[in-house]
Protein backbone atom coordinates (compact mmCIF):
# COMPACT_ATOMS: atom_id res chain seq x y z
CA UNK A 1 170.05 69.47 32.95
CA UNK A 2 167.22 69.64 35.24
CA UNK A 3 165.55 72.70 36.53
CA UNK A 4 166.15 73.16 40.33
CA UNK A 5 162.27 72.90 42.24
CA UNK A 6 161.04 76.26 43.36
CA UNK A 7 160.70 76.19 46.84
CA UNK A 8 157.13 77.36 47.24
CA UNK A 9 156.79 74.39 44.74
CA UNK A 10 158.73 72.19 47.15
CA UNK A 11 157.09 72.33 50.28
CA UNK A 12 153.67 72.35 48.60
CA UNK A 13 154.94 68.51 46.99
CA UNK A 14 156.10 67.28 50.54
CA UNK A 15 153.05 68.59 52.58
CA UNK A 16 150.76 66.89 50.07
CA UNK A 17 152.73 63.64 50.11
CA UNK A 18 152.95 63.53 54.09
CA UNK A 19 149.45 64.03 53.81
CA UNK A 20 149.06 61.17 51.90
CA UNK A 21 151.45 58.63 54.02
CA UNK A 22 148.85 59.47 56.94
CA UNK A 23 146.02 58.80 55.21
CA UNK A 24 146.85 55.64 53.98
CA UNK A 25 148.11 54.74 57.59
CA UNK A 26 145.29 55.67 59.46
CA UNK A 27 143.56 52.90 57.36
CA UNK A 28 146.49 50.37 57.06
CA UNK A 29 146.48 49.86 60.54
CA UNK A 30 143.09 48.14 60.28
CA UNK A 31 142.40 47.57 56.43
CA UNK A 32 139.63 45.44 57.97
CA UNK A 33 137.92 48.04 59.20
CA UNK A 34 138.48 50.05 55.46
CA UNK A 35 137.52 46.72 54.10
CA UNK A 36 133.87 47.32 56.16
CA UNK A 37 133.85 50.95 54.71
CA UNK A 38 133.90 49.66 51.47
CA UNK A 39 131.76 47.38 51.53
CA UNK A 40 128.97 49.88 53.16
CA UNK A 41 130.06 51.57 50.19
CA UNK A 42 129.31 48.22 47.76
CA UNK A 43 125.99 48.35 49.39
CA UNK A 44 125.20 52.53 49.25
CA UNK A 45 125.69 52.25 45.82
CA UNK A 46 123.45 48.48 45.27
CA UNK A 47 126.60 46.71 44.26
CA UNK A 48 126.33 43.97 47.44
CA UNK A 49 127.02 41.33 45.21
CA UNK A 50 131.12 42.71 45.11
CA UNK A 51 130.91 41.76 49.26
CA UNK A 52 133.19 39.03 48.59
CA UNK A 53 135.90 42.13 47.14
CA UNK A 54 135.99 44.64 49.83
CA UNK A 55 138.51 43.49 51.70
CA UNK A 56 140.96 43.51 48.47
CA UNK A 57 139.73 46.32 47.16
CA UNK A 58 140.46 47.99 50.70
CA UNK A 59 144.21 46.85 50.53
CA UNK A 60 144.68 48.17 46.85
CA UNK A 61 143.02 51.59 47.72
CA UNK A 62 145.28 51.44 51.02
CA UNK A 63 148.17 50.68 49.01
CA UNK A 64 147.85 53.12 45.88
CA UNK A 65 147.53 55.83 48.33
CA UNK A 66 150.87 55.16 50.24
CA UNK A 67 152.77 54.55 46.56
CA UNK A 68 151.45 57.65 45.73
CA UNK A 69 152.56 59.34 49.09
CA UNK A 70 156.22 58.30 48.65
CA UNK A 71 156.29 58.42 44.74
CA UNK A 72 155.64 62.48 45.16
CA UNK A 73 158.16 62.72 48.76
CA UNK A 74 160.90 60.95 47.39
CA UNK A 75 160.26 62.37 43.21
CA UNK A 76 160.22 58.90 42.25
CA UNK A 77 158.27 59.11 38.28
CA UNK A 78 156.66 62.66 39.41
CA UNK A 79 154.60 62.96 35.95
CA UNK A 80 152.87 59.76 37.03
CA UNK A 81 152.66 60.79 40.07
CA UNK A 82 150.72 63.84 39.83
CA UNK A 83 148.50 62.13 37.06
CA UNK A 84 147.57 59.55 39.88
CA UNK A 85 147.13 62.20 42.31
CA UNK A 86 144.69 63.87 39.95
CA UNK A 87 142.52 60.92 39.19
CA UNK A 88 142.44 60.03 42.82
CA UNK A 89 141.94 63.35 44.27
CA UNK A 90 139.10 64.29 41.17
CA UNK A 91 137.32 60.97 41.99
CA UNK A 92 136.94 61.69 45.50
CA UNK A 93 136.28 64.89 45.21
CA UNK A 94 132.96 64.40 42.95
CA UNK A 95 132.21 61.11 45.34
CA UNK A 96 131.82 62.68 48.07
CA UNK A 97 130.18 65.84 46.82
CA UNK A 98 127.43 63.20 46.41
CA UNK A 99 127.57 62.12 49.52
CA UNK A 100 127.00 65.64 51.04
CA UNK A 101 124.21 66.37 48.97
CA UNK A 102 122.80 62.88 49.53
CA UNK A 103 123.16 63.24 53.62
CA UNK A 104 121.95 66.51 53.16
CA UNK A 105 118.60 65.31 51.69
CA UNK A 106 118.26 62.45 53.56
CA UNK A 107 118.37 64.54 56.89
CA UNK A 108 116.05 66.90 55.69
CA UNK A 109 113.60 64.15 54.83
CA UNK A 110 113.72 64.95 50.93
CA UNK A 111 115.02 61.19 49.82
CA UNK A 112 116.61 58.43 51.29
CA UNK A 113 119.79 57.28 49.56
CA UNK A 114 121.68 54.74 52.43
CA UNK A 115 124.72 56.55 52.23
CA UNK A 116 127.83 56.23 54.28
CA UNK A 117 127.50 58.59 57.10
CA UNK A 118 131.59 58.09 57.68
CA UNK A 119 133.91 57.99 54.38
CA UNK A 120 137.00 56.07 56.34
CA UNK A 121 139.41 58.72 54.63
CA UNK A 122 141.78 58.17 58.07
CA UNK A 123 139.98 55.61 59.34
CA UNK A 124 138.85 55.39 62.67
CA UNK A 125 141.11 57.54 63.79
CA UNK A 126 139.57 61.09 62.74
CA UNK A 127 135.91 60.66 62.02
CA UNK A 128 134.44 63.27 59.62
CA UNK A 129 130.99 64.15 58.12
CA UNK A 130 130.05 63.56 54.69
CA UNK A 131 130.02 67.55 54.34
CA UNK A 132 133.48 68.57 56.06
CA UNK A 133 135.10 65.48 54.40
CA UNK A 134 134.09 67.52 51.31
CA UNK A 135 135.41 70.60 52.06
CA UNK A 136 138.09 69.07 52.85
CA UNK A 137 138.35 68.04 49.92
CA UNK A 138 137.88 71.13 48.84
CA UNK A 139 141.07 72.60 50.56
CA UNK A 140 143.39 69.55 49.13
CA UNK A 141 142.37 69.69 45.53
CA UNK A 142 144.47 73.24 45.39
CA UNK A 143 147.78 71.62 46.23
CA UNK A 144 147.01 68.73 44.23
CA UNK A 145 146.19 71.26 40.64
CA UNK A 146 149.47 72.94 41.88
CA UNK A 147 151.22 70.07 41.42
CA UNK A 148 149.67 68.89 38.64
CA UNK A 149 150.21 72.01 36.22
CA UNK A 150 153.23 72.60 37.94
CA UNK A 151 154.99 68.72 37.73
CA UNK A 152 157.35 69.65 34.95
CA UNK A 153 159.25 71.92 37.44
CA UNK A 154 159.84 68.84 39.87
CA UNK A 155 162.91 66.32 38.37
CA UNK A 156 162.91 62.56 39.16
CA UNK A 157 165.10 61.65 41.90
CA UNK A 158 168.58 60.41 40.85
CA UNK A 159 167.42 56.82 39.84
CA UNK A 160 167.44 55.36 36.51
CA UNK A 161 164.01 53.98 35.26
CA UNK A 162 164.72 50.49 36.46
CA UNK A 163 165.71 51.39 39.64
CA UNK A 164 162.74 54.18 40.21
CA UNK A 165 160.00 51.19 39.04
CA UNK A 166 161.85 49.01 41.43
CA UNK A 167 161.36 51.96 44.43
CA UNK A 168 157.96 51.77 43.29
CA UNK A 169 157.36 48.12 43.91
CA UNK A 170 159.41 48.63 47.14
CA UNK A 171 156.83 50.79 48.07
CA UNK A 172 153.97 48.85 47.11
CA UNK A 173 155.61 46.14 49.17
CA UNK A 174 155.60 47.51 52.22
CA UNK A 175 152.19 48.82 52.26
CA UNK A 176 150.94 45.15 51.36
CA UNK A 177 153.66 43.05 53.98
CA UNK A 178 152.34 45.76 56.46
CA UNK A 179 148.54 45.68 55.82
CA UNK A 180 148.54 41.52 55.45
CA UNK A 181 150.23 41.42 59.12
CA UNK A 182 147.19 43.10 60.51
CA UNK A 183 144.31 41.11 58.95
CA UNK A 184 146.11 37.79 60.05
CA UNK A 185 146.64 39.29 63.78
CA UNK A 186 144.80 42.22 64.70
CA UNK A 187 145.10 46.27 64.65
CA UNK A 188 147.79 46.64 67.72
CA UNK A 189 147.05 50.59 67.72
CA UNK A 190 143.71 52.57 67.19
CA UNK A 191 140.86 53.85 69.21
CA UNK A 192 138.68 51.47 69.55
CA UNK A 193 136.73 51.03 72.63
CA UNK A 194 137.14 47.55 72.48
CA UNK A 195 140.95 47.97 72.74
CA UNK A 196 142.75 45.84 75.68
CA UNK A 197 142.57 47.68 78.85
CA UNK A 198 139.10 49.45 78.08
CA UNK A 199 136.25 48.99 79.90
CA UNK A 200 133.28 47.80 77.95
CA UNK A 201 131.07 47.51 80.73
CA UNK A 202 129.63 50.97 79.31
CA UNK A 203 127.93 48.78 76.48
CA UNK A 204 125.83 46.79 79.00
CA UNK A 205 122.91 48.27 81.08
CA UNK A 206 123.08 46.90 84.63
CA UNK A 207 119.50 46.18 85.89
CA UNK A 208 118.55 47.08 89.08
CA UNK A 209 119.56 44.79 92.00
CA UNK A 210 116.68 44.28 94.19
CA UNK A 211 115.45 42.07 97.95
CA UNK A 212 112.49 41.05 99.49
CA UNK A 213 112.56 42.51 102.68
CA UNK A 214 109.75 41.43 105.56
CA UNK A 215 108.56 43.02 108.76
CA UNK A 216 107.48 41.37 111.13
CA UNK A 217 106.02 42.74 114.92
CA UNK A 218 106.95 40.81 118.12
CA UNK A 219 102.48 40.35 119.37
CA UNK A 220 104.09 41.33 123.25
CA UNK A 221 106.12 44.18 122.72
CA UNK A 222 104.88 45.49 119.48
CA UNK A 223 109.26 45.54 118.47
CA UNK A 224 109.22 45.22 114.59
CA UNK A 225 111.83 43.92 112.76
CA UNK A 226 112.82 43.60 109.34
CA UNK A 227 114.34 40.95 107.72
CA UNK A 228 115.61 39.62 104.15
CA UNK A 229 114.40 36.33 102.37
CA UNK A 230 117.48 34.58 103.50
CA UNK A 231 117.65 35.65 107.02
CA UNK A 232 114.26 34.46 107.29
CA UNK A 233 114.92 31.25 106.27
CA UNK A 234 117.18 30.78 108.65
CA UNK A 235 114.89 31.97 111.69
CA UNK A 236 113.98 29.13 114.54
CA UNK A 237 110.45 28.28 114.98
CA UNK A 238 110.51 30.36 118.19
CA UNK A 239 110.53 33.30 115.98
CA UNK A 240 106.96 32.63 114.71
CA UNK A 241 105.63 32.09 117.73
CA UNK A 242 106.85 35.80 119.02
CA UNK A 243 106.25 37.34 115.82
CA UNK A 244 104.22 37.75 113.92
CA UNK A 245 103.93 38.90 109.44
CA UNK A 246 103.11 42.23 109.03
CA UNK A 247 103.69 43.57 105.54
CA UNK A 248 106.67 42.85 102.93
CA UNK A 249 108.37 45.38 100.29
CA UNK A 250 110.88 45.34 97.42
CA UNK A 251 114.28 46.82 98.96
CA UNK A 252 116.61 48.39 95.64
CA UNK A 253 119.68 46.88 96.89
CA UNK A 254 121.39 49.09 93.40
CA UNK A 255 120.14 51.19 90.94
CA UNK A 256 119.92 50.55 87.32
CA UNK A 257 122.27 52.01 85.22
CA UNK A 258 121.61 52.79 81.31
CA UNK A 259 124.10 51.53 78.61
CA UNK A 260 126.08 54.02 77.84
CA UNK A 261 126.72 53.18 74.64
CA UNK A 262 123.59 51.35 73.25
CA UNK A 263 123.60 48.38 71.06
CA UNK A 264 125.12 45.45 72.61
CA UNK A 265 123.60 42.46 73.92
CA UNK A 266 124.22 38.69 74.76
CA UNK A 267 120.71 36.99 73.94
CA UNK A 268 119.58 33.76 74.23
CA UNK A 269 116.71 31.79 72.89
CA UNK A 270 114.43 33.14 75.77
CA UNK A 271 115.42 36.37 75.00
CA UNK A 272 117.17 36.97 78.33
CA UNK A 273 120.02 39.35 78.04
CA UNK A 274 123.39 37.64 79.74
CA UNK A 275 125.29 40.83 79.08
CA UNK A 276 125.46 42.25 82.39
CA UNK A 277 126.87 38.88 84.27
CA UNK A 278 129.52 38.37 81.72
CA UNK A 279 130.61 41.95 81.92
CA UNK A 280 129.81 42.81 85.43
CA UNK A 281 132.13 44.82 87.20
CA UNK A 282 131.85 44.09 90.65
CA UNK A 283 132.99 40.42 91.65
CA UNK A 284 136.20 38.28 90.30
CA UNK A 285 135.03 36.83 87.29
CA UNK A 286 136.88 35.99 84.00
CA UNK A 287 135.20 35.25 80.81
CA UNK A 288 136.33 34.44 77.44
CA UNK A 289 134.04 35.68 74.72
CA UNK A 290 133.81 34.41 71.35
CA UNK A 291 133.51 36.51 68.95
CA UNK A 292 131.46 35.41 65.50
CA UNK A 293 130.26 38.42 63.49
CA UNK A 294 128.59 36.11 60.54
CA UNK A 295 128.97 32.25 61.04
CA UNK A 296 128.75 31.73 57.42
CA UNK A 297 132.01 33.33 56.90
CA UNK A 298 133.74 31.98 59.97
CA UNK A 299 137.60 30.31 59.22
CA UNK A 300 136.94 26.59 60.22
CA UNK A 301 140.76 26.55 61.44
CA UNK A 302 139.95 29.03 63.75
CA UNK A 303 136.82 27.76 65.00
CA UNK A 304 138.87 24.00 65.98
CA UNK A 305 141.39 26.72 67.79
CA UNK A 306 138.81 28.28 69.61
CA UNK A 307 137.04 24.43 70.39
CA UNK A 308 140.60 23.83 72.54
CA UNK A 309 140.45 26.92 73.76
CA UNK A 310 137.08 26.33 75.27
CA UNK A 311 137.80 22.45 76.45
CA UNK A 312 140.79 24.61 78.51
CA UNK A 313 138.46 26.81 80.13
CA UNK A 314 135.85 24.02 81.26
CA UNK A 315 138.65 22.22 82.88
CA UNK A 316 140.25 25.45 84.44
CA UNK A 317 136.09 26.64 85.81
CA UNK A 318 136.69 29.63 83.27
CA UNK A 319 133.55 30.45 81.77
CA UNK A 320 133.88 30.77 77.72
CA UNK A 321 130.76 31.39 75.76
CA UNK A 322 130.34 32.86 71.98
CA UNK A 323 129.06 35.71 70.28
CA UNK A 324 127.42 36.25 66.71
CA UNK A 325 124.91 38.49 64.70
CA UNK A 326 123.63 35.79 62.82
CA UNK A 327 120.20 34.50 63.34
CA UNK A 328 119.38 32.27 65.92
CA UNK A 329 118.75 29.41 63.42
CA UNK A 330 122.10 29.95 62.18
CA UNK A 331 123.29 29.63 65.60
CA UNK A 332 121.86 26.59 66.13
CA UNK A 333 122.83 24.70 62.41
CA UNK A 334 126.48 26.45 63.84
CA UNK A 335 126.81 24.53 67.22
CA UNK A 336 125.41 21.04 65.43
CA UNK A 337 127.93 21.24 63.04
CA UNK A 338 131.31 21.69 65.05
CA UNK A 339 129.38 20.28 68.54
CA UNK A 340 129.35 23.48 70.34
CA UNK A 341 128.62 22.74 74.22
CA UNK A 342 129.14 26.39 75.09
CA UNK A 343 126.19 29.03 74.86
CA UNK A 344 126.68 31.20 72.07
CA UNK A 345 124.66 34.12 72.48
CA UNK A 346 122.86 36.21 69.91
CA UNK A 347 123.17 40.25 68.85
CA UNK A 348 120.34 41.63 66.81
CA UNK A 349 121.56 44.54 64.30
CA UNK A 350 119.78 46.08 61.50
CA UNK A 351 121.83 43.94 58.50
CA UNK A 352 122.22 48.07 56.99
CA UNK A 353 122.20 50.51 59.83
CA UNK A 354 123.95 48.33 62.30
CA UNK A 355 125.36 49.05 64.90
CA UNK A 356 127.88 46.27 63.73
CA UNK A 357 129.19 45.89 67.83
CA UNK A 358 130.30 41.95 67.36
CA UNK A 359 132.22 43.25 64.04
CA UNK A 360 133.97 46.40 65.69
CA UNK A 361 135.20 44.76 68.93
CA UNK A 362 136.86 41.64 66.94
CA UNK A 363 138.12 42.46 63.47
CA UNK A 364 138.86 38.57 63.24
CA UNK A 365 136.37 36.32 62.50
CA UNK A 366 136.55 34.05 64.48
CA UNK A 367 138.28 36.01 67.34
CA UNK A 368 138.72 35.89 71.51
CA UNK A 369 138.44 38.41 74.00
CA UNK A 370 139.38 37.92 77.65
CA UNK A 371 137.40 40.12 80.04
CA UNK A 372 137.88 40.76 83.70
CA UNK A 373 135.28 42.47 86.02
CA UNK A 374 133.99 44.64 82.35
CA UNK A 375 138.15 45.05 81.56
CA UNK A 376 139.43 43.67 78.20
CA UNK A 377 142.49 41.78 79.55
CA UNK A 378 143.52 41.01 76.42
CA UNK A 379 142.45 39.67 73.03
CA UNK A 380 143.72 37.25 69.47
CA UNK A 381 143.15 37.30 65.73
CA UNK A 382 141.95 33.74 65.14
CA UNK A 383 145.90 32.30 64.66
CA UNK A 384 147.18 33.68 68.21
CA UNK A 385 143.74 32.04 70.11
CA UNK A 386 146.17 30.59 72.96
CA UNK A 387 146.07 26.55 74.09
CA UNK A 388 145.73 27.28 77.77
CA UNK A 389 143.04 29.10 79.29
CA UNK A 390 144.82 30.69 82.86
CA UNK A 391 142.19 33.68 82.94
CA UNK A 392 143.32 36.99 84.85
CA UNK A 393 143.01 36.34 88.46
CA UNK A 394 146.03 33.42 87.98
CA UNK A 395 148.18 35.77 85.93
């Protein structure tokens, strides 16, 4: 007969567990994003060449986590339970010990080490130093020993072994179904700034808007007048012969306005930044974006959905233009090979530092975003890219 759970003992095993279930949700609802962390990770640690793995690995680590979560909730095989909870809770303890002592060094110009500045533990949802993600750590690694020395005092549910293994793949299930729904769509909660109904026209510095503004003196009554480039144009020769050109002057028509978030521009060839027309927020102007974080790794059946797309928006007078960090040479090999009419404009990162902008506002690669006026009207994973192209002013 089984020992009845203490109840000290009882709510220590649920509040852990719960605390588990949101960790692993706070990343399952964009194991893309995780997938990223990871791979900053691959690269911290020179391992790059396991790139090609993050993504996976993400959805296992996801995935173990929320198993874990329910297996302790529910007392579904508790001893393994708290021996997973050990392992995982010892390894990323030590791990990012290291990574408080490395950030710690690297601020205080000792060594550089590359380290993630951002473990991912709940994703983007609660951001956390390297140092108070280990003392948090800190804190969690009581209940977890608790548990641990204390599992023998927690009985299994009322399962037999089949059916608790089976409650285990159940688990595992639904953390996998869940997690592969959002990497073929995209995250549908989360705070991103590039979420629909945000408006991104704080990544985009608005240059000042200027005139050319003349004055001119009538020779009979000394009157001056001034008057803009057009509205001189547009003066009778009778003007000329009253008045006469005094003196001209650059009129700021608006003032510039600073990114407020820097890192995001639309470059082309030239080097001229298109930004600030495409996200302008004065005006009535729609504008589907293409999104392309690395054109080597873009889905080719997305790319001939997004090629539609585009034909739609040409015949509708919608402007659609793309979006990628790769190099311009890339960019150009890119549009010869699927016969790209459309400009697709380049963002410079550091390939380490970032900021990764393209990457963060589209966690599909290829994906579309409709803007209106700076507003994100709405955007689609590669496999929802829509047929018809009716922008927001016709909606």
């Amino acid at each position: 007969m089984s020992k009845k759970e203490p109840l000290w003992l009882k709510i220590i095993r649920i509040l852990l567990g719960c605390l588990f279930l949101f960790s692993s949700f706070t990343k399952a609802i964009d194991p893309v994003g995780f997938g990223v962390t990871m791979n900053d990770y691959f690269v911290s640690f020179h391992m790059g060449f396991l790139h090609p793995l993050a993504l996976f690995a993400a959805v296992v680590a996801i995935t173990c986590e929320f198993v874990l979560g329910c297996m302790l909730l529910f007392r579904v095989r508790v001893q393994l339970a708290a021996w997973g909870y050990l392992i995982f809770m010892t390894f990323f303890f030590f791990l990012t010990l290291w990574l408080a002592i490395a950030e710690y060094m690297e601020v205080n110009g000792i060594h550089y080490f590359g380290v993630v500045k951002d473990c991912g533990c709940f994703g983007d949802v609660i951001e956390m130093s390297n140092k108070a993600t280990f003392l948090k750590n800190v804190v969690f690694i009581i209940p977890t020993l608790i548990v641990f020395f204390n599992r023998k005092k927690i009985s299994d549910c009322r399962l037999t072994v089949l059916g608790q293994w089976i409650a285990v793949a159940v688990f595992a299930l639904i953390a996998v179904i869940f997690q592969l729904y959002v990497i073929r769509h995209l995250p549908f909660i989360g705070k991103s700034d590039w979420n629909k109904g945000k408006d991104v026209s704080v990544f985009v510095a608005q240059p000042a808007q200027k005139d050319v503004v003349f004055l001119y003196r009538n020779a009979a009554t000394s009157e001056e007048v001034t008057l803009t480039q057009d509205e001189l144009m547009s003066q009778e020769d009778s003007f000329y012969e009253k008045y006469e050109y005094v003196s001209r002057e650059d009129k700021i028509l608006k003032e510039a306005v600073k990114a407020k978030i820097d890192g995001f521009n639309m470059l082309d060839e030239n080097g001229a930044d298109h930004a600030p027309d495409y996200f302008a927020t004065d005006g009535d102007r729609d504008v589907y974006i293409l999104y392309v974080h690395d054109l080597n790794e873009t889905n080719a059946k997305g790319m001939q959905k997004a090629l539609k797309l585009a034909k739609a928006c040409e015949d509708a007078g919608i402007d659609f233009v793309g979006i990628t960090n790769s190099s311009e040479e890339e960019i150009t090999m890119f549009m010869n090979e699927y016969g790209i009419e459309f400009p697709i404009y380049y963002n410079p990162i550091n390939p380490i530092t970032g900021p990764f902008m393209v990457r963060d506002a589209m966690r599909s690669n290829p994906g579309v975003m409709l803007i209106h006026n700076g507003v994100v009207i709405d955007k689609w994973a590669w496999r929802d890219i829509p047929e018809k192209a009716t922008g927001n002013r016709q909606k």
